[in-house]
C-alpha atoms as a PDB file:
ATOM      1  CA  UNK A   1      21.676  12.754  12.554  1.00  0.00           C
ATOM      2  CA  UNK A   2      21.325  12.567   8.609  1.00  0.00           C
ATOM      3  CA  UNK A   3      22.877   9.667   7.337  1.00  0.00           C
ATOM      4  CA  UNK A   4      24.186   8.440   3.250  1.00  0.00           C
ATOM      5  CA  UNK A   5      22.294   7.397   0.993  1.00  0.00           C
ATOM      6  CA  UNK A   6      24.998   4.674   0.343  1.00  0.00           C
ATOM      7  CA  UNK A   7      25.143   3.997   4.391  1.00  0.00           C
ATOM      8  CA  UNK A   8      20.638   3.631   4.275  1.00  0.00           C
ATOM      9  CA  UNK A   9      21.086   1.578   1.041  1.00  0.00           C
ATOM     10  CA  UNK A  10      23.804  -0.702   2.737  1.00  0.00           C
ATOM     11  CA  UNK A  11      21.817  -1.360   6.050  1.00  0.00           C
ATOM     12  CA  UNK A  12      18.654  -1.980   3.927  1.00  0.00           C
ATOM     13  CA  UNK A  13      19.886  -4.238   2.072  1.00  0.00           C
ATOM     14  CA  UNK A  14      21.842  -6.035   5.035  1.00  0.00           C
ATOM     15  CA  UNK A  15      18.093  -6.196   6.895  1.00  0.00           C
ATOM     16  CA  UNK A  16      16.515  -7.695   3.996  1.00  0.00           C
ATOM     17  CA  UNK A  17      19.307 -10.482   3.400  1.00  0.00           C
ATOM     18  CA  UNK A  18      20.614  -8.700   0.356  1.00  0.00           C
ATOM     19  CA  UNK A  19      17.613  -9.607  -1.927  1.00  0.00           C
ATOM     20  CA  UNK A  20      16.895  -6.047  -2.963  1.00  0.00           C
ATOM     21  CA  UNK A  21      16.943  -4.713  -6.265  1.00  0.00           C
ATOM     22  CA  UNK A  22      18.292  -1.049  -7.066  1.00  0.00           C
ATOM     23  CA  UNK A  23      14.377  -0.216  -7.563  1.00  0.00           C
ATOM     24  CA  UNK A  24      13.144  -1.819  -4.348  1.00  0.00           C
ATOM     25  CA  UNK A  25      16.180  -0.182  -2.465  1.00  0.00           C
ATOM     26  CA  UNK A  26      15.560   3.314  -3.816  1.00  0.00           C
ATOM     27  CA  UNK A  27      11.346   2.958  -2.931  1.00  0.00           C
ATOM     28  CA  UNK A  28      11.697   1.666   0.514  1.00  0.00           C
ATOM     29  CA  UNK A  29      14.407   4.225   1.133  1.00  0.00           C
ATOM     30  CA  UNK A  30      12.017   7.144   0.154  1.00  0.00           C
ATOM     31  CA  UNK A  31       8.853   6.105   2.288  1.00  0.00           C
ATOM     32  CA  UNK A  32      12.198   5.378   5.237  1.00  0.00           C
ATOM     33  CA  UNK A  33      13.086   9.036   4.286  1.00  0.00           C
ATOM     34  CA  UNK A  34       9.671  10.044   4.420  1.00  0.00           C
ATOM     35  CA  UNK A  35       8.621   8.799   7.606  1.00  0.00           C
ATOM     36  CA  UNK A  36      11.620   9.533   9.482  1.00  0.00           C
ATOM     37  CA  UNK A  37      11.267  13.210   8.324  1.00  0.00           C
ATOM     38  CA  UNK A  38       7.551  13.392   9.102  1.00  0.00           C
ATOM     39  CA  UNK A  39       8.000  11.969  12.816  1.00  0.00           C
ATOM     40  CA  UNK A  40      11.398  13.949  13.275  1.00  0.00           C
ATOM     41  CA  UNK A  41      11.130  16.485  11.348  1.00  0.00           C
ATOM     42  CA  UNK A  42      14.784  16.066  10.154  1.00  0.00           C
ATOM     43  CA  UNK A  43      15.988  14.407   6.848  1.00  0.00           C
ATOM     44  CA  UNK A  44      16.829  10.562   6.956  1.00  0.00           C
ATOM     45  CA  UNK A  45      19.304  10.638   4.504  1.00  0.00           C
ATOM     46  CA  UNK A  46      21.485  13.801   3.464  1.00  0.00           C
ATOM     47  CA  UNK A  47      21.128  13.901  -0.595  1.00  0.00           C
ATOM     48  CA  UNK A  48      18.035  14.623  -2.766  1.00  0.00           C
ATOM     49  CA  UNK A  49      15.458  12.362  -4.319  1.00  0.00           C
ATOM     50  CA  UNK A  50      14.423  13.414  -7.994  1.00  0.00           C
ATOM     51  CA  UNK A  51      11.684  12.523  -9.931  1.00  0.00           C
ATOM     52  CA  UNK A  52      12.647  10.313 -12.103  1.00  0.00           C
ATOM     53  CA  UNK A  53      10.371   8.181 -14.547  1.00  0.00           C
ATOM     54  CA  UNK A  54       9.850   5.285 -12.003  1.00  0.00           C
ATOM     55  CA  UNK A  55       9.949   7.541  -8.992  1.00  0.00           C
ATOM     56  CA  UNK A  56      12.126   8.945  -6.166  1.00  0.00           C
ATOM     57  CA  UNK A  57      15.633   8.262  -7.224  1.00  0.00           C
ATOM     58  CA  UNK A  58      18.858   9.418  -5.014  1.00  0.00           C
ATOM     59  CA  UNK A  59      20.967   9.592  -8.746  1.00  0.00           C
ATOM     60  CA  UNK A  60      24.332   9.002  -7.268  1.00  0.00           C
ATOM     61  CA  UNK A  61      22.864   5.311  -5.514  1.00  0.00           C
ATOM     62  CA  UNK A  62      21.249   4.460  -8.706  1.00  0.00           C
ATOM     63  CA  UNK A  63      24.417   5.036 -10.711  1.00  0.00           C
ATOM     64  CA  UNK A  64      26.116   2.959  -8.180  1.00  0.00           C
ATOM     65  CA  UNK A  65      23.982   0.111  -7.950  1.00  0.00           C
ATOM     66  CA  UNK A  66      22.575   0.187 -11.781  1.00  0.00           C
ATOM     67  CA  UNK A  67      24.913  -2.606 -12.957  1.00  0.00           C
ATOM     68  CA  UNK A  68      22.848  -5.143 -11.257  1.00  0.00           C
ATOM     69  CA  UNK A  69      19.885  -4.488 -12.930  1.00  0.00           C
ATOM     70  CA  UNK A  70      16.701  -6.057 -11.689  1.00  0.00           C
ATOM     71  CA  UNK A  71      18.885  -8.525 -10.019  1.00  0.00           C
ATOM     72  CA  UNK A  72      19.823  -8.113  -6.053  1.00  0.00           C
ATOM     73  CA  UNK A  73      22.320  -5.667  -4.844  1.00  0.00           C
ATOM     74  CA  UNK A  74      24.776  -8.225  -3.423  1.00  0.00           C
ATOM     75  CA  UNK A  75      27.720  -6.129  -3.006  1.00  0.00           C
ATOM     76  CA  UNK A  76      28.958  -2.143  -3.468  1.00  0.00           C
ATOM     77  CA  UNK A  77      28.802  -0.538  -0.800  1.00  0.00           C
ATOM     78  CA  UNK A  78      32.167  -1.851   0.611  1.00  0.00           C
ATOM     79  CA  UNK A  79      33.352   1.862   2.058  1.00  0.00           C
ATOM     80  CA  UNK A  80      29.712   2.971   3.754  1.00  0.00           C
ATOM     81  CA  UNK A  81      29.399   1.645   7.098  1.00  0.00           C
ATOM     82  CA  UNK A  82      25.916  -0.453   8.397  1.00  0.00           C
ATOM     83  CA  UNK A  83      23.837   2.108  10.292  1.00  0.00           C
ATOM     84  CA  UNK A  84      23.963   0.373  13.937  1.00  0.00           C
ATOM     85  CA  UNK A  85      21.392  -1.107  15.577  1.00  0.00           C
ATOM     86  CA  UNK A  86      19.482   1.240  18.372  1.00  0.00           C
ATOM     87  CA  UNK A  87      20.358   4.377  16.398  1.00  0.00           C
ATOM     88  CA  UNK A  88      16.899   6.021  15.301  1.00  0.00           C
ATOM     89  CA  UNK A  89      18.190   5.971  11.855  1.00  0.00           C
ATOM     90  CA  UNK A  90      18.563   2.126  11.807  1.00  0.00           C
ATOM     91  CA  UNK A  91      15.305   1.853  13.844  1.00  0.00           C
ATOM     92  CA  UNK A  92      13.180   3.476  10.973  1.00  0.00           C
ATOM     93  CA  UNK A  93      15.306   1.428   8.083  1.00  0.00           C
ATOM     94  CA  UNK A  94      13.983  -1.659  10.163  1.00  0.00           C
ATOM     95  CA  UNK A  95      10.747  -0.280  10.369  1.00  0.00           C
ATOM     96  CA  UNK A  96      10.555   0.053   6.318  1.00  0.00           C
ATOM     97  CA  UNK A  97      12.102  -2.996   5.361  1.00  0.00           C
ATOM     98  CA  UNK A  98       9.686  -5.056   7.833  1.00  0.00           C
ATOM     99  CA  UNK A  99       6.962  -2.674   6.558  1.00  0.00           C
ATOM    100  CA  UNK A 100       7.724  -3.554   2.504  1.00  0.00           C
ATOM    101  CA  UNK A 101       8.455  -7.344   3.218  1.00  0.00           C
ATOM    102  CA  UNK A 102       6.548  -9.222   0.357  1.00  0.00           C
ATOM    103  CA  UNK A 103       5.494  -5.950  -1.401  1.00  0.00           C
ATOM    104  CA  UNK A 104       6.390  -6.235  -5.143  1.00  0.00           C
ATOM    105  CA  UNK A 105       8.808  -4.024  -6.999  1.00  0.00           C
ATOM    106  CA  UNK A 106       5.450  -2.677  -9.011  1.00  0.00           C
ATOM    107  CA  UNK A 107       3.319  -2.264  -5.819  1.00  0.00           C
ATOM    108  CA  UNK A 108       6.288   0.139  -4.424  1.00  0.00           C
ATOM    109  CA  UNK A 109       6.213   1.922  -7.663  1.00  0.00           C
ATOM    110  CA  UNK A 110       2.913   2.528  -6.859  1.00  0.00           C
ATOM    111  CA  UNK A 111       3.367   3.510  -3.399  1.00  0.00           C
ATOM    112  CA  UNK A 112       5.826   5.876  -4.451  1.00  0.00           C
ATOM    113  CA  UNK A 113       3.521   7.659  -7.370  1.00  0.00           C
ATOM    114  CA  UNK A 114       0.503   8.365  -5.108  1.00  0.00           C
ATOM    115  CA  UNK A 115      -1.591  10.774  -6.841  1.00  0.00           C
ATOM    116  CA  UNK A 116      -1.012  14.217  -5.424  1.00  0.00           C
ATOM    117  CA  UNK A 117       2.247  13.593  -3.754  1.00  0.00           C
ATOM    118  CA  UNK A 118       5.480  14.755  -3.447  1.00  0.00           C
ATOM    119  CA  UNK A 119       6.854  12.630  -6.481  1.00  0.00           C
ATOM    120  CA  UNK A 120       3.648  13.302  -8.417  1.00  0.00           C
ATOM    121  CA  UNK A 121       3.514  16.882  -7.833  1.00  0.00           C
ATOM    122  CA  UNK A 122       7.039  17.250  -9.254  1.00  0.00           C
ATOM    123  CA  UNK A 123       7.486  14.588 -11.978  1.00  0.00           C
ATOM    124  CA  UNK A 124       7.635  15.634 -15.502  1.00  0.00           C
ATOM    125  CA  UNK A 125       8.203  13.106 -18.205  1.00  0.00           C
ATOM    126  CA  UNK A 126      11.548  11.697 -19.123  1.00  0.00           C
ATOM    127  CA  UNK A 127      13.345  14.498 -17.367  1.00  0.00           C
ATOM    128  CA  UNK A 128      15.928  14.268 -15.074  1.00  0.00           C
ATOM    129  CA  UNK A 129      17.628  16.538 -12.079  1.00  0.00           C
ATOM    130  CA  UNK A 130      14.028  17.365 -10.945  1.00  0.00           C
ATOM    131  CA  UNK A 131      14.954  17.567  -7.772  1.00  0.00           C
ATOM    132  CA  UNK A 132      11.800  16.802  -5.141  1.00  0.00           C
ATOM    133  CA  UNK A 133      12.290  19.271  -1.912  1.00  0.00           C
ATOM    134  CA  UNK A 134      11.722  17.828   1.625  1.00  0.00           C
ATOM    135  CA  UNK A 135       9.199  20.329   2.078  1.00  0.00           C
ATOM    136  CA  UNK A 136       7.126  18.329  -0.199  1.00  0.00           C
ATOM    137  CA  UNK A 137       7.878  15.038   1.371  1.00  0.00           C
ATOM    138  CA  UNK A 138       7.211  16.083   4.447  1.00  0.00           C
ATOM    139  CA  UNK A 139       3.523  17.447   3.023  1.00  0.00           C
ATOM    140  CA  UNK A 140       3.075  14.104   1.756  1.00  0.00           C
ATOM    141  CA  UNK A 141       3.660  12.573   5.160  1.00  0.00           C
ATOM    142  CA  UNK A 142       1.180  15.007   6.771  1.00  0.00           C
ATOM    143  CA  UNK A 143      -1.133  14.491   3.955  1.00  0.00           C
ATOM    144  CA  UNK A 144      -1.703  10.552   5.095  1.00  0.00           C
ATOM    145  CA  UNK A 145      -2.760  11.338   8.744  1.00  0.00           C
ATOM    146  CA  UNK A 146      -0.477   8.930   9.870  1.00  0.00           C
ATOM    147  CA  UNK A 147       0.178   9.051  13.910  1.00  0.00           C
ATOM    148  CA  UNK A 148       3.795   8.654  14.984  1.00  0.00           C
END
């Protein structure tokens, strides 16, 4: 099942003791996004990701969530439900926020810009609406030889 963007950003930041910034929440929701569709084969999360400047961006999360800055997300998201524990979606949002624990903000970044992937394959600079299919997510996920 394909859940919000608002409902992933919500349970992340619940997992991680609300301590995420909008950047941190919008990184560790792509690699969530881009696992989850790699093992499943289905999209995590129902809107786009764009490349944006300092990555994958969902716009209408970062528009939400912009007012806090580089400061932690401590509230917003009062109308998206938490994604429930035991539901596969919830069980690969664990997965990345356990995974990114400790990583900086500029290491995600990183992460996120691999040379050759989906974000840098579609990025052009200072542009926005460049939306960044799941067909080339998914070849990013394939491209790592990760096993499930």
């Amino acid at each position: 099942m394909t859940i919000s963007a608002m409902e992933a950003a919500k349970t992340l930041c619940e997992l991680r003791g609300w301590k995420l910034s909008n950047l941190e929440i919008q990184k560790i929701l792509y690699l969530a996004h881009m696992f989850y569709l790699g093992q499943t084969g289905e999209p995590l999360i129902g809107e786009n990701f764009e490349a944006w400047d300092y990555g994958p961006v969902v716009p209408d999360l970062y528009h939400h969530v912009r007012g806090f800055g580089r400061s932690p997300v401590s509230t917003g998201f009062w109308h998206s439900r938490l994604i429930a524990r035991g539901e596969p979606e919830f069980d690969m949002l664990e997965q990345a926020a356990q995974a990114t624990k400790g990583v900086s903000a500029t290491r995600l970044v990183s992460i996120t810009h691999r040379p050759g992937g989906a974000w840098a394959t579609h990025y052009r600079p200072d542009a926005r609406g460049i939306i960044i299919p799941n067909e080339a997510i998914k070849a990013e996920y394939d491209s790592l030889n990760v096993t499930a």
